[in-house]
PDB file of N, CA and C in Angstrom:
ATOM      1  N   UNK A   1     127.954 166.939 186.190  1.00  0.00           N
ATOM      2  CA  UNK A   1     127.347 165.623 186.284  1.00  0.00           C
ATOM      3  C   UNK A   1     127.306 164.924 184.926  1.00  0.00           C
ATOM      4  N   UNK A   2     127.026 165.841 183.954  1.00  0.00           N
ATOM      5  CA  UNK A   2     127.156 165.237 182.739  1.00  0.00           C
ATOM      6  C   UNK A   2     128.371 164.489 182.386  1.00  0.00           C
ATOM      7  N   UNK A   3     129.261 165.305 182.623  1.00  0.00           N
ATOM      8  CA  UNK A   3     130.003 164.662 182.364  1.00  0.00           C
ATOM      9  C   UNK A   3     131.110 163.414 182.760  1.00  0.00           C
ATOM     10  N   UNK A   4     130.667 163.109 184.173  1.00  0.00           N
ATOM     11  CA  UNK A   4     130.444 161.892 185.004  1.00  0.00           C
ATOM     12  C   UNK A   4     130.084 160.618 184.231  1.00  0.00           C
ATOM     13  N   UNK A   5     128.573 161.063 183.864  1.00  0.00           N
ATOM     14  CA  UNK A   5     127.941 160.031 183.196  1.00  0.00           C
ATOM     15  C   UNK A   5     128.719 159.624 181.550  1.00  0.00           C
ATOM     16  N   UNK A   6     128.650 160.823 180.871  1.00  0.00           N
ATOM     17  CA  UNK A   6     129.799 160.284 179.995  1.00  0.00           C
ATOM     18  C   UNK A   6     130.490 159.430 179.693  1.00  0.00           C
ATOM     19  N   UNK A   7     131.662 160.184 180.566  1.00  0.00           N
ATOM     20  CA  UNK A   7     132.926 158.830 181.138  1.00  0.00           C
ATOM     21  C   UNK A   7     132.865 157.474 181.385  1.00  0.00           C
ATOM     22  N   UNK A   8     131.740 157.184 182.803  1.00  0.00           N
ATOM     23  CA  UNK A   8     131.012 155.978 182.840  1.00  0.00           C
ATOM     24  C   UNK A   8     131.259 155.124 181.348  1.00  0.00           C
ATOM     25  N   UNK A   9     129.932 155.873 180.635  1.00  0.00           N
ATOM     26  CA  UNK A   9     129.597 154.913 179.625  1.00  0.00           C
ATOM     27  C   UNK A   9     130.304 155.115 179.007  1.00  0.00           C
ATOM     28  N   UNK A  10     131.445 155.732 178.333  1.00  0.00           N
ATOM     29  CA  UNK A  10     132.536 155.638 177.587  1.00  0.00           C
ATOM     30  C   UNK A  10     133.377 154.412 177.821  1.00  0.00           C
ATOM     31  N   UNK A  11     133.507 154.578 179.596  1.00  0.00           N
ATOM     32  CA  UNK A  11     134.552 153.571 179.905  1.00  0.00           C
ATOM     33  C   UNK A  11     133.910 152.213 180.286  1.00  0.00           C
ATOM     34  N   UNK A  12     132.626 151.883 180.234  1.00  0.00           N
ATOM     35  CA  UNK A  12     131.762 150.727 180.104  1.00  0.00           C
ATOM     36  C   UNK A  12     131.694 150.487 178.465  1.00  0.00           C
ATOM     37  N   UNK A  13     131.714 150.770 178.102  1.00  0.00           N
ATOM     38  CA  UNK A  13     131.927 150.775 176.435  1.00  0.00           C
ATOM     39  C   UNK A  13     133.494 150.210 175.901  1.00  0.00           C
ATOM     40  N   UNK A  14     134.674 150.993 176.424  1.00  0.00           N
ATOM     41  CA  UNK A  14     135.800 150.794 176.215  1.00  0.00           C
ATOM     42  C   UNK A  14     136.111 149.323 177.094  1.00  0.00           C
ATOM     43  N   UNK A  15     135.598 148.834 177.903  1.00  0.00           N
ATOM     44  CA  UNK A  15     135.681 147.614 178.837  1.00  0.00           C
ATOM     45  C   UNK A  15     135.212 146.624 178.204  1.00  0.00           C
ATOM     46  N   UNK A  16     134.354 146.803 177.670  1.00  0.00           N
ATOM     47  CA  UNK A  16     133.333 145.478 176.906  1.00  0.00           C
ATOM     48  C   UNK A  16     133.844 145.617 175.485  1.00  0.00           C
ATOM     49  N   UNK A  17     134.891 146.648 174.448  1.00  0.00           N
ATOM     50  CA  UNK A  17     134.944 146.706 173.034  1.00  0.00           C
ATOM     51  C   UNK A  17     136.839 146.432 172.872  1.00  0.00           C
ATOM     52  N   UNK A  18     136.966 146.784 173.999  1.00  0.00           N
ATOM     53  CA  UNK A  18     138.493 147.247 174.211  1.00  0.00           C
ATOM     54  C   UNK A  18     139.132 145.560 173.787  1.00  0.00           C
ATOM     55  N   UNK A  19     140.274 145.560 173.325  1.00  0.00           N
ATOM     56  CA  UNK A  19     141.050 144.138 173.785  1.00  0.00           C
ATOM     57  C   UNK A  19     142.229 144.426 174.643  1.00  0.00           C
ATOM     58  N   UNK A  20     143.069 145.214 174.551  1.00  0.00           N
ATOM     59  CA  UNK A  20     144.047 145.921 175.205  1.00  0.00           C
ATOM     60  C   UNK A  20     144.565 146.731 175.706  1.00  0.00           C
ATOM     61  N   UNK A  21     145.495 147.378 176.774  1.00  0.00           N
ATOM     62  CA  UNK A  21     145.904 148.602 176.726  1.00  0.00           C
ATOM     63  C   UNK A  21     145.811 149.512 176.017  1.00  0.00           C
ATOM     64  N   UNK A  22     146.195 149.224 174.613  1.00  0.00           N
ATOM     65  CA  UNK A  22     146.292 150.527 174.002  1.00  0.00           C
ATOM     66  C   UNK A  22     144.782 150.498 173.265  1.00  0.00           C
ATOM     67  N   UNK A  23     144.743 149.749 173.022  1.00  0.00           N
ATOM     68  CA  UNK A  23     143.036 149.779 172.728  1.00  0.00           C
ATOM     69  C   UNK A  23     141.802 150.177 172.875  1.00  0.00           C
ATOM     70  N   UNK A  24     142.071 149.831 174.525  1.00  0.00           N
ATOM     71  CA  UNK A  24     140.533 150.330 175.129  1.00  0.00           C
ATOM     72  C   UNK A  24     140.520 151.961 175.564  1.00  0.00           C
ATOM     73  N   UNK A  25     142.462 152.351 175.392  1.00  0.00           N
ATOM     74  CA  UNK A  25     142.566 153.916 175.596  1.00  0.00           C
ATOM     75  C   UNK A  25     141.666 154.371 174.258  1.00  0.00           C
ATOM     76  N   UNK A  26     142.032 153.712 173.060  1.00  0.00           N
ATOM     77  CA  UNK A  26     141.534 154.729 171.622  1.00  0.00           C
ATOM     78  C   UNK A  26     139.910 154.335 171.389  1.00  0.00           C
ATOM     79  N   UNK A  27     139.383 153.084 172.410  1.00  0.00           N
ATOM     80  CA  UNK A  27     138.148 153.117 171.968  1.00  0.00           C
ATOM     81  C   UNK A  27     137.380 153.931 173.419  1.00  0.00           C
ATOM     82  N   UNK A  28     138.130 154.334 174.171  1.00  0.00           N
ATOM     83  CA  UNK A  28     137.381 155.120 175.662  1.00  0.00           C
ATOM     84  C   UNK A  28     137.354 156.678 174.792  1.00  0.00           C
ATOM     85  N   UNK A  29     138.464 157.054 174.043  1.00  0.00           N
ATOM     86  CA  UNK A  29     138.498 158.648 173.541  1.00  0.00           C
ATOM     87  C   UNK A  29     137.258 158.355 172.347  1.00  0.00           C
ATOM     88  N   UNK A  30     137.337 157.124 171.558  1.00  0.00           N
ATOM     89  CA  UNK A  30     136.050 157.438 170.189  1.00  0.00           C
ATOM     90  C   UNK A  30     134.990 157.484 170.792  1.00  0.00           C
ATOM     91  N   UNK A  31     134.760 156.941 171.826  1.00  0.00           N
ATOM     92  CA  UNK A  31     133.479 157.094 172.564  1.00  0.00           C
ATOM     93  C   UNK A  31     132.427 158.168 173.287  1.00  0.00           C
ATOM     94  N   UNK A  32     134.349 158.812 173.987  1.00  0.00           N
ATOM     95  CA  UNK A  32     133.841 160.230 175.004  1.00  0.00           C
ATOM     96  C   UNK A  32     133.769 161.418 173.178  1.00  0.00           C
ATOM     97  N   UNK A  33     133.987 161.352 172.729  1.00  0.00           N
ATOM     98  CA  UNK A  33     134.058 162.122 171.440  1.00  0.00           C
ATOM     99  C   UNK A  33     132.635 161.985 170.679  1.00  0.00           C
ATOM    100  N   UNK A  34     132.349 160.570 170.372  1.00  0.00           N
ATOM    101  CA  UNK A  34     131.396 160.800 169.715  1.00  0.00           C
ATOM    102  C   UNK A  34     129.887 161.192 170.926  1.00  0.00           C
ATOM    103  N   UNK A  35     130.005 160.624 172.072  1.00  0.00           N
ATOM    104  CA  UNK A  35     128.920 160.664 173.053  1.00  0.00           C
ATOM    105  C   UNK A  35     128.883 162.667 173.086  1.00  0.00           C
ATOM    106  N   UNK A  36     129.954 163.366 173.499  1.00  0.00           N
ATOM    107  CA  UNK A  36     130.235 164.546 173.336  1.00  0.00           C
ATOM    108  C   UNK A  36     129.174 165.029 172.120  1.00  0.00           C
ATOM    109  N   UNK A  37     129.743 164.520 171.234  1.00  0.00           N
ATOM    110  CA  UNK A  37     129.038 165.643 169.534  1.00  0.00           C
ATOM    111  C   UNK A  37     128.113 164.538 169.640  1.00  0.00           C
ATOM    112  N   UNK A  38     126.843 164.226 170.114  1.00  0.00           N
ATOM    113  CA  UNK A  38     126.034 163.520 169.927  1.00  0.00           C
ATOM    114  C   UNK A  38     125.048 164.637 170.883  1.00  0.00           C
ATOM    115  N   UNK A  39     125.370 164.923 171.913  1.00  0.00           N
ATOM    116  CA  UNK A  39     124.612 165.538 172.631  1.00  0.00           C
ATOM    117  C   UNK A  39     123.988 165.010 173.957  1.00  0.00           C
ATOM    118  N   UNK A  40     124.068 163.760 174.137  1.00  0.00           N
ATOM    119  CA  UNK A  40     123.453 162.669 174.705  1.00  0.00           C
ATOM    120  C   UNK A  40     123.130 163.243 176.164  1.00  0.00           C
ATOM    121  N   UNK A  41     124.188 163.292 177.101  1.00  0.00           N
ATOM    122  CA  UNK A  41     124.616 163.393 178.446  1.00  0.00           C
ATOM    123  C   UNK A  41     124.786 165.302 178.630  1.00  0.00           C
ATOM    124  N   UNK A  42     124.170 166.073 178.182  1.00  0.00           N
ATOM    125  CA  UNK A  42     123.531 167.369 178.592  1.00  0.00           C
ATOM    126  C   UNK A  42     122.822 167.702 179.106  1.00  0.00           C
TER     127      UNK A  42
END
């Protein structure tokens, strides 16, 4: 489940920061990465 939620907000994050294709791919991975080593969604 955690990691459901994650994703979500990774990819609500990458939707609203993103400008492009290749973009919103490298800002959906800085996101699930830093949300990851943050601890947040455990």
């Amino acid at each position: 489940m955690s990691k459901i939620l994650r994703g979500l907000a990774a990819g609500w994050g990458a939707k609203k920061l993103g400008g492009g294709c290749f973009t919103t791919v490298l800002v959906f991975l800085l996101l699930w990465w830093l949300l990851g080593g943050i601890g947040i969604f455990e």
